[in-house]
N, C-alpha and C. Protein backbone atom coordinates (compact mmCIF):
# COMPACT_ATOMS: atom_id res chain seq x y z
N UNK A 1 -11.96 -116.52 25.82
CA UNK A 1 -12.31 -115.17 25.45
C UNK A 1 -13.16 -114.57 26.58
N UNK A 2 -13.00 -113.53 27.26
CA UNK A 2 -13.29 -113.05 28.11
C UNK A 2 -14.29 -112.01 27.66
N UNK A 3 -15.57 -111.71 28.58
CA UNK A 3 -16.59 -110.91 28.55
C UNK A 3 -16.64 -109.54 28.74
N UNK A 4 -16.63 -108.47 27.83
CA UNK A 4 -16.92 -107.24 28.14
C UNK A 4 -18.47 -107.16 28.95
N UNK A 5 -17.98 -106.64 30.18
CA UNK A 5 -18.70 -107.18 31.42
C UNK A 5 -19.61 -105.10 31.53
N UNK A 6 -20.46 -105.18 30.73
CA UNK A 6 -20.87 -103.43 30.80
C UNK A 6 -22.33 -103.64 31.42
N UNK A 7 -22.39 -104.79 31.85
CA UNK A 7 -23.85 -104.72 32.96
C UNK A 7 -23.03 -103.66 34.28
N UNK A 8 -21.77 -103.79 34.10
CA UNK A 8 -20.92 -102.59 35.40
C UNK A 8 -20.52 -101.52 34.15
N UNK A 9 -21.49 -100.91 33.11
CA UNK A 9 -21.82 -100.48 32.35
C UNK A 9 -21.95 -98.88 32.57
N UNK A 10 -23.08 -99.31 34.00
CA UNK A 10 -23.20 -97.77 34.93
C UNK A 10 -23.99 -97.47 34.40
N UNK A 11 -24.85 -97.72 33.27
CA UNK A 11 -25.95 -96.78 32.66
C UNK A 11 -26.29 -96.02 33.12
N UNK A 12 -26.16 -94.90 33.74
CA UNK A 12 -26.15 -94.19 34.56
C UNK A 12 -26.57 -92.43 33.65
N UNK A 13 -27.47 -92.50 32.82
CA UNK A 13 -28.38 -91.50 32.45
C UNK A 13 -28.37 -90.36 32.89
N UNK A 14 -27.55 -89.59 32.57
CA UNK A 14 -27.43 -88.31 33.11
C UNK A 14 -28.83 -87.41 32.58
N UNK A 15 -29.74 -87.39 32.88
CA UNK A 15 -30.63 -85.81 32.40
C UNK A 15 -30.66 -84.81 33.33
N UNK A 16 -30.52 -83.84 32.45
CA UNK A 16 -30.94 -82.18 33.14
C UNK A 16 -32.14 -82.50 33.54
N UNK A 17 -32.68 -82.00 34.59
CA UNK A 17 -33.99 -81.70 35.25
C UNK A 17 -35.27 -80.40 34.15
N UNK A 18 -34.06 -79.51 33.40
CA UNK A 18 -34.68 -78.66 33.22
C UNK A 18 -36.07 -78.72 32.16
N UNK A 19 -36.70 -78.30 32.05
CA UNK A 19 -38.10 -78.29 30.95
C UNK A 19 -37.85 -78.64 29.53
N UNK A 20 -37.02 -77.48 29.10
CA UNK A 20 -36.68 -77.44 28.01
C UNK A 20 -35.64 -78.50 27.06
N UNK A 21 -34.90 -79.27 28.02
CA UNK A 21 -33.71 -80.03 27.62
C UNK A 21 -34.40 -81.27 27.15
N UNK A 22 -33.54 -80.99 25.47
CA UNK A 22 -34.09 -82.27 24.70
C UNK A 22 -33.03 -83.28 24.38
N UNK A 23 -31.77 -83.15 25.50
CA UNK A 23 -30.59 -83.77 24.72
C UNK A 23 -30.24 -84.38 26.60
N UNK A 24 -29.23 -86.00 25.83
CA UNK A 24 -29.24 -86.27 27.43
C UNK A 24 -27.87 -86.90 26.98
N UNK A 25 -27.05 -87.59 28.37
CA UNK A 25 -26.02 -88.10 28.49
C UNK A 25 -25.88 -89.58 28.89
N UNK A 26 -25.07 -90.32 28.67
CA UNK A 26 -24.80 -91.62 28.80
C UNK A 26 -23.74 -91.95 29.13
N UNK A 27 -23.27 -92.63 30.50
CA UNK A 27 -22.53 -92.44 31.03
C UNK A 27 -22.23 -93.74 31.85
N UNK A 28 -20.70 -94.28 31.54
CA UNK A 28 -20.70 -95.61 32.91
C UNK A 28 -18.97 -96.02 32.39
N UNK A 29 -18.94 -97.44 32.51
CA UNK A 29 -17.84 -97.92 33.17
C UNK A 29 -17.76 -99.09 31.86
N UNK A 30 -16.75 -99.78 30.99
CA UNK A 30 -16.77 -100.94 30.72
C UNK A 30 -15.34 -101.97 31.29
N UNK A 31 -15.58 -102.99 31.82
CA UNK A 31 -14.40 -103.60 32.33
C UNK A 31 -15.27 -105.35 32.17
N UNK A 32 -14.02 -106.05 32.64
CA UNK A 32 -13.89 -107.26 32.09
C UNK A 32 -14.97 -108.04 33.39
N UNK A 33 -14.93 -109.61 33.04
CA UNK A 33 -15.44 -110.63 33.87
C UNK A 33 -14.90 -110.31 35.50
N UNK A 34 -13.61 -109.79 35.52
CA UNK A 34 -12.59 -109.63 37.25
C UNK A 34 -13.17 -108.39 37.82
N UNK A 35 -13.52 -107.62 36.75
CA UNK A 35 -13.36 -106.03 37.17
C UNK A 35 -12.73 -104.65 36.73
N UNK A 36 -11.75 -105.56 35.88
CA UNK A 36 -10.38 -104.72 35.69
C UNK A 36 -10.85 -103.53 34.17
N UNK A 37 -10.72 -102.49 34.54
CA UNK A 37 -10.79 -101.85 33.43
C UNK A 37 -10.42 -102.05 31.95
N UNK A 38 -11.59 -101.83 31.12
CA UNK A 38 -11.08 -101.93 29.65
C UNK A 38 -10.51 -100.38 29.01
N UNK A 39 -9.20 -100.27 28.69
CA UNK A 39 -9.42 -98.79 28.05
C UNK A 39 -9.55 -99.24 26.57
N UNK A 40 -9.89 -97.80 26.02
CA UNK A 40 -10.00 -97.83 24.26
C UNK A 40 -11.01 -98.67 23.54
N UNK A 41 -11.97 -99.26 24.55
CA UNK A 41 -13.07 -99.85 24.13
C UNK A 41 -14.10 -99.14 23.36
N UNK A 42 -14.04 -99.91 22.19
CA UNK A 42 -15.15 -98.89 21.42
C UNK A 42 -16.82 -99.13 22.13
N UNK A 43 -17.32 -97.91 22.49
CA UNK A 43 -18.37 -98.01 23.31
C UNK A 43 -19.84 -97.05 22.25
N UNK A 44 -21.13 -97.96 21.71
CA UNK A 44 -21.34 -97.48 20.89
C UNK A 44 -23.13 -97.54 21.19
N UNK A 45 -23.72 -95.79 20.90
CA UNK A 45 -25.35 -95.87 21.36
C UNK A 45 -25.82 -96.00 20.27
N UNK A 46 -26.61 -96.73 19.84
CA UNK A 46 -27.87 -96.51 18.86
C UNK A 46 -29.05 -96.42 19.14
N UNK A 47 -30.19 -94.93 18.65
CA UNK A 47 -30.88 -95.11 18.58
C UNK A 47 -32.05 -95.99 17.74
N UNK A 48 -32.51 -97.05 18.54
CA UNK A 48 -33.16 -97.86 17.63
C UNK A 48 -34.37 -97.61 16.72
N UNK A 49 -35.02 -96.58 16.90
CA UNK A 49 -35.91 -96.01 15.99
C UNK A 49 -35.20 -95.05 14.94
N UNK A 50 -33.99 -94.71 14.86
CA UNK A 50 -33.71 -93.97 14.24
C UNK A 50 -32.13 -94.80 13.09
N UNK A 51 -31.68 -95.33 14.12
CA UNK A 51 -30.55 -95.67 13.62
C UNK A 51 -29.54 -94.76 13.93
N UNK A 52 -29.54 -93.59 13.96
CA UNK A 52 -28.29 -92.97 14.25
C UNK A 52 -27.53 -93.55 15.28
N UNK A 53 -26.27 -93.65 15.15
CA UNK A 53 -25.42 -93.89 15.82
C UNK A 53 -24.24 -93.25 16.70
N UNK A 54 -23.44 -93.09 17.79
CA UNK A 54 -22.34 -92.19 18.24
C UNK A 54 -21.60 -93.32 19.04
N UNK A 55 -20.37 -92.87 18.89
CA UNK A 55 -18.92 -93.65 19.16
C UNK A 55 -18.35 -92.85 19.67
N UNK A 56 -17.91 -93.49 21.02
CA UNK A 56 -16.57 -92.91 22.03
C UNK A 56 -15.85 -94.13 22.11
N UNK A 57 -14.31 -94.02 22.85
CA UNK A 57 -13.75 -94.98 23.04
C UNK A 57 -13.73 -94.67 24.85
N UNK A 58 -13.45 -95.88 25.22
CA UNK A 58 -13.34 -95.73 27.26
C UNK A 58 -12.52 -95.50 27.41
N UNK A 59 -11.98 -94.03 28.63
CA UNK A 59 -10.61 -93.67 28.59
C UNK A 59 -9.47 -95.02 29.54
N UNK A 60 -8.86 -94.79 30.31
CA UNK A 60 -7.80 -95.85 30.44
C UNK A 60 -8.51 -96.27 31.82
N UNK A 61 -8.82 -95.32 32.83
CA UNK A 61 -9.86 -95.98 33.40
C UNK A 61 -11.12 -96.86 33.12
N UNK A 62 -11.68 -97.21 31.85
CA UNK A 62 -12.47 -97.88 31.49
C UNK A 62 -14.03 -96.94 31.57
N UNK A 63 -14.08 -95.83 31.81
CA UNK A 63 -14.89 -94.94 31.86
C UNK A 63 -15.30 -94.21 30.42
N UNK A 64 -16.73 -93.81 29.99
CA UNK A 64 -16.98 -93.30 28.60
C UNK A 64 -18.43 -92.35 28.79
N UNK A 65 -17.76 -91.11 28.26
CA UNK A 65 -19.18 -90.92 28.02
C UNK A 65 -19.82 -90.71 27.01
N UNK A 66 -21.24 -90.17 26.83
CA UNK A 66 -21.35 -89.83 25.37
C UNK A 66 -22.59 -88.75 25.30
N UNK A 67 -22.20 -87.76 25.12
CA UNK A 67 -23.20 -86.49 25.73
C UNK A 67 -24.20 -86.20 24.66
N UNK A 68 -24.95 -85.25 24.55
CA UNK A 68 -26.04 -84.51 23.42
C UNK A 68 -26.44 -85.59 22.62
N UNK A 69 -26.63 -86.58 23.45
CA UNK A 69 -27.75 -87.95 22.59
C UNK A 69 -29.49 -87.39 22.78
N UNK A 70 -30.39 -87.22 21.73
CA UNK A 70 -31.63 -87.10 21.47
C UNK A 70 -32.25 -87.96 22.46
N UNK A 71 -33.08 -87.63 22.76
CA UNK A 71 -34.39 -88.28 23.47
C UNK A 71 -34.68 -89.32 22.89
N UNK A 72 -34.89 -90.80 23.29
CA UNK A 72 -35.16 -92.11 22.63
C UNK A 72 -34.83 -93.32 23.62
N UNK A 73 -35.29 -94.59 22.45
CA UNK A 73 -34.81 -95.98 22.67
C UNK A 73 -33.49 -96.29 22.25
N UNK A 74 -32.28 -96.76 23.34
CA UNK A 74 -31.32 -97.15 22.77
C UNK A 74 -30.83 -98.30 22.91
N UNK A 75 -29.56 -98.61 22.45
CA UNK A 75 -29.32 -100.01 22.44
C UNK A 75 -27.65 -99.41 22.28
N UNK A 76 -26.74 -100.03 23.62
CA UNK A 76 -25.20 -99.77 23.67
C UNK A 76 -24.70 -101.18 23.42
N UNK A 77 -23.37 -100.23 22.93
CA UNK A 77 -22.92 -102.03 22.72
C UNK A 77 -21.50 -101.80 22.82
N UNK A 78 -20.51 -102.64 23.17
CA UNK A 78 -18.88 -101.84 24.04
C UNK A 78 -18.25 -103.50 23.39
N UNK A 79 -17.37 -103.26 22.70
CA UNK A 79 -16.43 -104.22 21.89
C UNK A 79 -14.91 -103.63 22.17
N UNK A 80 -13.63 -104.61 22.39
CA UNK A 80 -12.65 -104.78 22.05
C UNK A 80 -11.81 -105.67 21.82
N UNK A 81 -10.35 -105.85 21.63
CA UNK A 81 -9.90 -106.38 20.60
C UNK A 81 -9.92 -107.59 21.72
N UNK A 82 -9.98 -108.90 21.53
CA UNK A 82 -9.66 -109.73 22.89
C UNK A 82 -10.98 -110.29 23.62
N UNK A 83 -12.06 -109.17 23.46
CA UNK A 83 -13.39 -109.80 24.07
C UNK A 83 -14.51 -109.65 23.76
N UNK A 84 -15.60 -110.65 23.96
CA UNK A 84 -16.29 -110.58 23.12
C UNK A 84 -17.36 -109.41 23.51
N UNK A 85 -17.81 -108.93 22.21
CA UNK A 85 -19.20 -107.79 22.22
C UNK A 85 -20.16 -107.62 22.90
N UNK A 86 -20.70 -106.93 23.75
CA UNK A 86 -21.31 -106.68 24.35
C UNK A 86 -22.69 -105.50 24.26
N UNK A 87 -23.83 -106.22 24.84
CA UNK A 87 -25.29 -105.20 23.88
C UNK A 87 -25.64 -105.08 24.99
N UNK A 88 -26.60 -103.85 25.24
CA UNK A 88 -27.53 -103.54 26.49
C UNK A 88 -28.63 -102.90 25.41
N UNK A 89 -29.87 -103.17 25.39
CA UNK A 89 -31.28 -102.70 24.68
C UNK A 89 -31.96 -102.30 25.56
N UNK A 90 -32.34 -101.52 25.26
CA UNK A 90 -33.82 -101.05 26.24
C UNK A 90 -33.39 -99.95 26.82
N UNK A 91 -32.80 -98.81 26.74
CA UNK A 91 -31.97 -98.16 27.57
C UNK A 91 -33.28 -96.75 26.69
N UNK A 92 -33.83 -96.36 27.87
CA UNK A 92 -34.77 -95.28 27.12
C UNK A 92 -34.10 -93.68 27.87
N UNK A 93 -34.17 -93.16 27.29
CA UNK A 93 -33.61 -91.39 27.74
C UNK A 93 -34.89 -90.08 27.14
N UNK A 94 -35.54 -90.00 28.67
CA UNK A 94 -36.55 -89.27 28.29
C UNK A 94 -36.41 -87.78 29.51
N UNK A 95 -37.18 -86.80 28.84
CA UNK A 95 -36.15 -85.72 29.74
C UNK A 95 -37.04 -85.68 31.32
N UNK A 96 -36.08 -85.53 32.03
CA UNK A 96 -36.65 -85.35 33.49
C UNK A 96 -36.50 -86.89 34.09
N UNK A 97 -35.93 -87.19 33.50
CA UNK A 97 -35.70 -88.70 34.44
C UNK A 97 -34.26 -89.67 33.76
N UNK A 98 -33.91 -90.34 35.04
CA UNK A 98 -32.85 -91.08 35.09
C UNK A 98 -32.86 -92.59 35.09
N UNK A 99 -32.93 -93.37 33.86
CA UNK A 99 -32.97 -94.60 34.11
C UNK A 99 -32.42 -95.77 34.88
């Protein structure tokens, strides 16, 4: 069983710079142990103080994003059929900065 490998994940935190922006983006890559892109991977943020949750799937490039996520602590996690689950914690989105 092969590893959904999302440490090439990209966490890659999109925030606006601007003052006012209370909403941010999450953004990267999920692919296997080789490299090779996963598509249709369910790719999933939770905020851990809150619980809310949001679901995208990775398009065929293995790419996902997931936009107008609240300011917080999160915790992603990218599963499909074939390999095993994959968690990243600690993922904080606060405005004016890029983790």
């Amino acid at each position: 069983m092969k590893v959904v490998s999302v440490a090439a994940l990209l966490i890659a935190a999109a925030l606006s710079l601007a003052a006012q922006e209370n909403r941010a983006t999450i953004s990267g890559s999920v692919t296997d142990g080789a490299g090779a892109a996963i598509a249709k991977a369910k790719v999933t943020a939770t905020e851990t103080r809150t619980g809310v949750q949001t679901t995208v799937n990775s398009e065929s490039s293995g790419a996902y994003t997931i936009p107008f996520l609240a300011l917080g602590e999160y915790q992603i996690a990218a599963e499909a059929p074939g390999f095993k689950k994959f968690i990243q914690a600690g993922i904080t989105l606060s405005a004016g900065r890029t983790p």
